[in-house]
C-alpha atoms as a PDB file:
ATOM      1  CA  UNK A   1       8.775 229.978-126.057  1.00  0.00           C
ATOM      2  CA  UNK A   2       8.798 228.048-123.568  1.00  0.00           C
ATOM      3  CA  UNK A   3       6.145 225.429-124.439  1.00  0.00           C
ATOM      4  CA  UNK A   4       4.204 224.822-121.368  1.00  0.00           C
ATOM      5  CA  UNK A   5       1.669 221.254-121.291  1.00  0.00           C
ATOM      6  CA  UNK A   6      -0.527 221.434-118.929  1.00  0.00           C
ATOM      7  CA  UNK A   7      -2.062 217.910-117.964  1.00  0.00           C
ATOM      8  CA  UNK A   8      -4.783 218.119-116.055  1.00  0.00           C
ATOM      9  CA  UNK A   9      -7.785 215.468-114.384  1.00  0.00           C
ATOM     10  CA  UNK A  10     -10.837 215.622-116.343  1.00  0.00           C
ATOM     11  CA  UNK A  11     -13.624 217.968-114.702  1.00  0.00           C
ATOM     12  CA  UNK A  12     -12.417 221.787-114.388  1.00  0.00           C
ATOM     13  CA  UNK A  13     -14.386 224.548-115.706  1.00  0.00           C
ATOM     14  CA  UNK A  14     -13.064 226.784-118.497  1.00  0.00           C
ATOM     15  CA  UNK A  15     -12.312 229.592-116.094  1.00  0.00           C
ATOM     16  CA  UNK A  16     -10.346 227.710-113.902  1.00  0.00           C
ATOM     17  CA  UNK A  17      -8.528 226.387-116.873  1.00  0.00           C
ATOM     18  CA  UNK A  18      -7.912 230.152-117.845  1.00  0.00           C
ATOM     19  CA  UNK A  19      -6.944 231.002-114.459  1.00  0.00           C
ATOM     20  CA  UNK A  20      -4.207 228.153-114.109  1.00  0.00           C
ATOM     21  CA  UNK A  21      -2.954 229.182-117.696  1.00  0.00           C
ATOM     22  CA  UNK A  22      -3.163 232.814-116.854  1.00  0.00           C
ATOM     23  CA  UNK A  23      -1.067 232.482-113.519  1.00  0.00           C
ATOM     24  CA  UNK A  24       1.124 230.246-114.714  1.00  0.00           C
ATOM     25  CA  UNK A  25       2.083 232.076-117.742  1.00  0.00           C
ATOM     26  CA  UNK A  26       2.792 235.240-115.080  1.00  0.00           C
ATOM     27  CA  UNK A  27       5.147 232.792-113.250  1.00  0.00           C
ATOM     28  CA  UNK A  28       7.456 231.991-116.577  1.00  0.00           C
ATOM     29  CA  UNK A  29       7.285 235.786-117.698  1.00  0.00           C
ATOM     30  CA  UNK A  30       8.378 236.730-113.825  1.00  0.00           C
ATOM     31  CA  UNK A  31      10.756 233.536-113.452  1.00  0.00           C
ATOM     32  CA  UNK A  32      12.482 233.465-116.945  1.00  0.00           C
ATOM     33  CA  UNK A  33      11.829 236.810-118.120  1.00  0.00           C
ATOM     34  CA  UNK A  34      10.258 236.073-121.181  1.00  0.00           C
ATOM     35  CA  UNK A  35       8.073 238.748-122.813  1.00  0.00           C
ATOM     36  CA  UNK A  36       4.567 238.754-122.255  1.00  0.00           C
ATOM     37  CA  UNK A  37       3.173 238.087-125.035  1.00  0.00           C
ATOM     38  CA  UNK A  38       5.660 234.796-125.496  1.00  0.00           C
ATOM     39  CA  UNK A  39       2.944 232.279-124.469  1.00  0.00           C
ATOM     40  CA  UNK A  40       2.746 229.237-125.724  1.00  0.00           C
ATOM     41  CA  UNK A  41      -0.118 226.683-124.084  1.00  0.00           C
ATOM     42  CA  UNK A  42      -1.365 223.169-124.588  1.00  0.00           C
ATOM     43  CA  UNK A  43      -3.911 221.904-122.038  1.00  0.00           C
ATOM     44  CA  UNK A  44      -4.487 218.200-121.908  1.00  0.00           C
ATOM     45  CA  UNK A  45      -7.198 216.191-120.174  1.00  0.00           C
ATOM     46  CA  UNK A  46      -7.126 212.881-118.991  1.00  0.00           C
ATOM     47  CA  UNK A  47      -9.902 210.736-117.280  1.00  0.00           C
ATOM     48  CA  UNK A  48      -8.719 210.019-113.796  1.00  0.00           C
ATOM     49  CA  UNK A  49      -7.586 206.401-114.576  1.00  0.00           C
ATOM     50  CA  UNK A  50      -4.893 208.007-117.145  1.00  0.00           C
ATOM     51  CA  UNK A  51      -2.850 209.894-114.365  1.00  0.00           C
ATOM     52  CA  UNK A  52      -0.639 208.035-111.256  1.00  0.00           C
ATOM     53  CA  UNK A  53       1.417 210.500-109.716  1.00  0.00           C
ATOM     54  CA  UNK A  54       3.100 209.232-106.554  1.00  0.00           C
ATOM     55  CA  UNK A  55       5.110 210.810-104.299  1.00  0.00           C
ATOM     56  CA  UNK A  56       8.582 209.377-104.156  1.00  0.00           C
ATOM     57  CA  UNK A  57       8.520 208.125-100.853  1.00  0.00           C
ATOM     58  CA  UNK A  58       8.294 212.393-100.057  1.00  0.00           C
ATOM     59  CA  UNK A  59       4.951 211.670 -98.058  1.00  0.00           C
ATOM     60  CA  UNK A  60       2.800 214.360-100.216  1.00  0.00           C
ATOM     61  CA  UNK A  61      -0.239 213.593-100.196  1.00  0.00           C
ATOM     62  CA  UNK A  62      -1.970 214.625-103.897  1.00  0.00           C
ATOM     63  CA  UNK A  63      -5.973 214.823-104.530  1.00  0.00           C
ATOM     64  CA  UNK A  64      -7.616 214.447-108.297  1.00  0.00           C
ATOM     65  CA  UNK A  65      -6.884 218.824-108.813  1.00  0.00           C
ATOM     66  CA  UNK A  66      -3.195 217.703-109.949  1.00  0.00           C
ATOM     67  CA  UNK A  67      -1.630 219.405-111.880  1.00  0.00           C
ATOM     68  CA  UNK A  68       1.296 218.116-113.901  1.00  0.00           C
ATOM     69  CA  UNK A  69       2.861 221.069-116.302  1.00  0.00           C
ATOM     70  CA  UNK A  70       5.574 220.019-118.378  1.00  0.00           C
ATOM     71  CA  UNK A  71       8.117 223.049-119.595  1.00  0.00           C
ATOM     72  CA  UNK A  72       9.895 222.724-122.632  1.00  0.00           C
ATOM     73  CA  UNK A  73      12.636 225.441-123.073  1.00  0.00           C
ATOM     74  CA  UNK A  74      15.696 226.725-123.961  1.00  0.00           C
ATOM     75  CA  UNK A  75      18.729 226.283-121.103  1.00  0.00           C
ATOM     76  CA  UNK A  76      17.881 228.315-118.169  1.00  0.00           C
ATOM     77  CA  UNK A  77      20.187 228.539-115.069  1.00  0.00           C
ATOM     78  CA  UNK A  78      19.584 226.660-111.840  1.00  0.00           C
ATOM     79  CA  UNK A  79      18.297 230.111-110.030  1.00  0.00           C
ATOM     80  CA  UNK A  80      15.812 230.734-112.932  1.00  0.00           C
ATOM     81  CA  UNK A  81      14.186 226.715-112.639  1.00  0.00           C
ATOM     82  CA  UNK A  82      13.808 227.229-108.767  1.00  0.00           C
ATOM     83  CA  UNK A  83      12.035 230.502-109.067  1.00  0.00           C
ATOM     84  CA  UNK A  84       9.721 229.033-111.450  1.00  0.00           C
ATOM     85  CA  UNK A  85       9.130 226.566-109.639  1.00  0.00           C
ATOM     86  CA  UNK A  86       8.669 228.435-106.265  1.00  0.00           C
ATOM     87  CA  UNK A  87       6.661 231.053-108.305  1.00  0.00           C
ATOM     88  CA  UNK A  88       3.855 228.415-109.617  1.00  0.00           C
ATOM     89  CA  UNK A  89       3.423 226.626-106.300  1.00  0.00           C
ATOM     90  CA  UNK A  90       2.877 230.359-104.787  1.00  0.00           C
ATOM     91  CA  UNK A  91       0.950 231.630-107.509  1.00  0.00           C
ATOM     92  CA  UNK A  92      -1.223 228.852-108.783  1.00  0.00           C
ATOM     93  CA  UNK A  93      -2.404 228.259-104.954  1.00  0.00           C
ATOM     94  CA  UNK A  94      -3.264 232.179-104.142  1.00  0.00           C
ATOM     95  CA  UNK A  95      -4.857 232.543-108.013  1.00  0.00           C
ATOM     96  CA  UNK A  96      -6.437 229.216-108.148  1.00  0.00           C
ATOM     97  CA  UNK A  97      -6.452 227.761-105.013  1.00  0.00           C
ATOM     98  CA  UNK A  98      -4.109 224.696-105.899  1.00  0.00           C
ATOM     99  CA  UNK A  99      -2.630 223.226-103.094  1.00  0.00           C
ATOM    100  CA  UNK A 100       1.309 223.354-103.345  1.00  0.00           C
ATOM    101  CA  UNK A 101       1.027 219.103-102.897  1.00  0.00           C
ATOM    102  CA  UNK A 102      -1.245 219.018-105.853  1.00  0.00           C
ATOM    103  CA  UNK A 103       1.658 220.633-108.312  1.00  0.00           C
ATOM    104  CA  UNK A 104       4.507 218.466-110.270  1.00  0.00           C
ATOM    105  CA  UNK A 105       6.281 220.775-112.455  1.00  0.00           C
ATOM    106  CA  UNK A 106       9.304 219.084-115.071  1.00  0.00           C
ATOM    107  CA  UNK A 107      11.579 221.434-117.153  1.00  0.00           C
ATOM    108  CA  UNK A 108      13.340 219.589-120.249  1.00  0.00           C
ATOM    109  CA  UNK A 109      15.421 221.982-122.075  1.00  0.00           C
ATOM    110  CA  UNK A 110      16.403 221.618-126.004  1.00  0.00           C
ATOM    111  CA  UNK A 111      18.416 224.125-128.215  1.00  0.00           C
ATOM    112  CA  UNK A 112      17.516 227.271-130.892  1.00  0.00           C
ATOM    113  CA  UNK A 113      17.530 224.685-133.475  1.00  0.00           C
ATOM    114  CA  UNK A 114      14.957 222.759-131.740  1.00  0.00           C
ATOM    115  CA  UNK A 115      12.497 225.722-132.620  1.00  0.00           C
ATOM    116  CA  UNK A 116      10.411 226.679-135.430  1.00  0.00           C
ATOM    117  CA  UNK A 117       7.596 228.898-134.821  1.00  0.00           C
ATOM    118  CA  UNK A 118       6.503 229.116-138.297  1.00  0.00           C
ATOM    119  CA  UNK A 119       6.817 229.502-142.114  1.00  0.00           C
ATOM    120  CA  UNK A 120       8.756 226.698-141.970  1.00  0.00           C
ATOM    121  CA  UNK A 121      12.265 228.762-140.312  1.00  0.00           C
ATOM    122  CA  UNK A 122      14.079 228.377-136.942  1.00  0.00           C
ATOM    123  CA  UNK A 123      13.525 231.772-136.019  1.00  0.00           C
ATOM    124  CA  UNK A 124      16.481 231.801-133.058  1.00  0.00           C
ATOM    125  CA  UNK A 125      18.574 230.682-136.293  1.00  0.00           C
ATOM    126  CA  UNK A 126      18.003 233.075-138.825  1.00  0.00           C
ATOM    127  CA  UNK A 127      17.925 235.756-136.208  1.00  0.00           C
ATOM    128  CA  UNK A 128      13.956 236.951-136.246  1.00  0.00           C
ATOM    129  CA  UNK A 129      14.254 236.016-132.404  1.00  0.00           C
ATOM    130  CA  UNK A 130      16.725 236.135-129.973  1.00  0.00           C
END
Protein backbone atom coordinates (compact mmCIF):
# COMPACT_ATOMS: atom_id res chain seq x y z
CA UNK A 1 0.00 0.00 0.00
CA UNK A 2 -0.44 2.62 -1.69
CA UNK A 3 -2.17 1.37 -4.86
CA UNK A 4 -0.63 3.15 -7.69
CA UNK A 5 -2.74 3.01 -11.52
CA UNK A 6 -0.80 3.86 -13.96
CA UNK A 7 -2.78 4.93 -17.22
CA UNK A 8 -0.86 5.14 -19.93
CA UNK A 9 -1.32 5.83 -24.19
CA UNK A 10 -1.14 2.70 -26.01
CA UNK A 11 2.44 2.05 -27.65
CA UNK A 12 5.36 1.80 -24.91
CA UNK A 13 7.65 -1.02 -24.77
CA UNK A 14 7.78 -3.33 -21.74
CA UNK A 15 10.98 -1.78 -20.50
CA UNK A 16 9.83 1.52 -20.48
CA UNK A 17 6.78 0.31 -18.73
CA UNK A 18 9.24 -1.27 -16.09
CA UNK A 19 11.22 1.76 -15.93
CA UNK A 20 8.16 4.18 -15.18
CA UNK A 21 6.94 1.51 -12.55
CA UNK A 22 10.40 1.08 -11.22
CA UNK A 23 11.02 4.95 -10.69
CA UNK A 24 7.93 5.65 -9.62
CA UNK A 25 7.72 3.08 -7.01
CA UNK A 26 11.36 4.73 -5.72
CA UNK A 27 9.44 8.07 -5.54
CA UNK A 28 6.50 6.65 -3.02
CA UNK A 29 9.17 4.56 -0.97
CA UNK A 30 11.41 8.03 -0.81
CA UNK A 31 8.20 10.39 -0.53
CA UNK A 32 5.96 8.35 1.92
CA UNK A 33 8.39 6.11 3.37
CA UNK A 34 6.84 3.02 2.67
CA UNK A 35 8.98 -0.14 2.69
CA UNK A 36 10.35 -1.37 -0.35
CA UNK A 37 8.95 -4.15 -0.95
CA UNK A 38 5.23 -2.40 -0.38
CA UNK A 39 4.48 -2.14 -4.14
CA UNK A 40 1.44 -2.41 -5.39
CA UNK A 41 1.00 -1.71 -9.48
CA UNK A 42 -1.74 -1.73 -12.05
CA UNK A 43 -0.79 -0.48 -15.54
CA UNK A 44 -3.61 0.41 -17.85
CA UNK A 45 -3.61 1.11 -21.58
CA UNK A 46 -5.82 3.07 -23.49
CA UNK A 47 -5.91 3.76 -27.33
CA UNK A 48 -5.25 7.42 -27.79
CA UNK A 49 -8.97 8.35 -28.38
CA UNK A 50 -9.69 7.06 -24.60
CA UNK A 51 -7.47 9.81 -22.87
CA UNK A 52 -8.26 13.98 -22.92
CA UNK A 53 -6.15 15.55 -20.52
CA UNK A 54 -6.26 19.34 -20.73
CA UNK A 55 -4.53 21.73 -19.02
CA UNK A 56 -6.75 23.92 -16.92
CA UNK A 57 -6.22 26.99 -18.60
CA UNK A 58 -2.25 26.33 -16.95
CA UNK A 59 -0.86 26.58 -20.65
CA UNK A 60 1.03 22.99 -20.44
CA UNK A 61 1.37 21.76 -23.30
CA UNK A 62 1.04 17.57 -23.08
CA UNK A 63 2.17 15.06 -26.06
CA UNK A 64 0.62 11.25 -26.43
CA UNK A 65 3.77 9.93 -23.54
CA UNK A 66 1.15 11.08 -20.72
CA UNK A 67 1.16 9.75 -18.02
CA UNK A 68 -1.77 9.85 -15.63
CA UNK A 69 -0.95 7.78 -12.17
CA UNK A 70 -3.64 7.66 -9.82
CA UNK A 71 -2.50 7.01 -5.90
CA UNK A 72 -4.75 5.44 -3.66
CA UNK A 73 -3.58 5.62 0.03
CA UNK A 74 -3.89 5.99 3.43
CA UNK A 75 -3.88 9.95 4.82
CA UNK A 76 -0.57 11.40 4.21
CA UNK A 77 0.34 15.01 5.25
CA UNK A 78 0.48 17.93 2.85
CA UNK A 79 4.58 17.83 2.92
CA UNK A 80 4.53 14.05 2.08
CA UNK A 81 1.86 14.66 -1.29
CA UNK A 82 4.21 17.54 -2.55
CA UNK A 83 7.33 15.51 -2.31
CA UNK A 84 5.74 12.84 -4.18
CA UNK A 85 4.73 14.75 -6.43
CA UNK A 86 7.99 16.80 -6.93
CA UNK A 87 9.84 13.40 -6.67
CA UNK A 88 7.93 11.71 -9.85
CA UNK A 89 8.14 14.76 -12.09
CA UNK A 90 12.10 14.69 -11.19
CA UNK A 91 12.49 11.14 -11.31
CA UNK A 92 10.28 9.83 -14.04
CA UNK A 93 11.95 12.61 -16.48
CA UNK A 94 15.84 11.75 -15.53
CA UNK A 95 14.84 7.67 -15.46
CA UNK A 96 12.52 7.74 -18.33
CA UNK A 97 12.79 10.75 -20.01
CA UNK A 98 9.10 12.01 -19.31
CA UNK A 99 8.73 15.47 -19.68
CA UNK A 100 7.48 17.12 -16.32
CA UNK A 101 4.26 18.57 -18.76
CA UNK A 102 3.53 15.05 -19.75
CA UNK A 103 2.80 13.94 -15.83
CA UNK A 104 -0.80 14.31 -13.95
CA UNK A 105 -0.47 12.69 -10.70
CA UNK A 106 -4.04 12.46 -8.25
CA UNK A 107 -3.79 11.16 -4.60
CA UNK A 108 -7.32 9.97 -3.11
CA UNK A 109 -6.85 8.77 0.32
CA UNK A 110 -9.29 6.09 2.16
CA UNK A 111 -8.88 4.52 5.70
CA UNK A 112 -7.25 0.97 7.32
CA UNK A 113 -10.60 -0.43 6.87
CA UNK A 114 -10.57 0.32 3.30
CA UNK A 115 -7.75 -2.44 3.00
CA UNK A 116 -7.61 -6.05 2.62
CA UNK A 117 -4.61 -7.53 1.21
CA UNK A 118 -5.71 -11.00 1.49
CA UNK A 119 -7.27 -14.12 3.11
CA UNK A 120 -10.13 -12.27 3.29
CA UNK A 121 -8.76 -9.79 6.66
CA UNK A 122 -8.07 -6.02 6.91
CA UNK A 123 -4.66 -6.48 7.83
CA UNK A 124 -4.19 -2.61 9.35
CA UNK A 125 -7.28 -3.97 11.51
CA UNK A 126 -6.31 -7.02 12.99
CA UNK A 127 -2.85 -5.65 13.42
CA UNK A 128 -0.63 -7.94 10.77
CA UNK A 129 0.30 -4.34 9.37
CA UNK A 130 0.75 -1.17 10.70
Amino acid sequence: MPLLQFHLVRGRRPEEVRSLLQSAHAAVVESFGVPERDCYHVVDNHSPDEVIALDTDLGIERTDRLVIIHVISRHRTREQKQRLYESLATRLQHDCGLAPSDLIVSITENGDEDWSFGHGRAQFLTGELQ
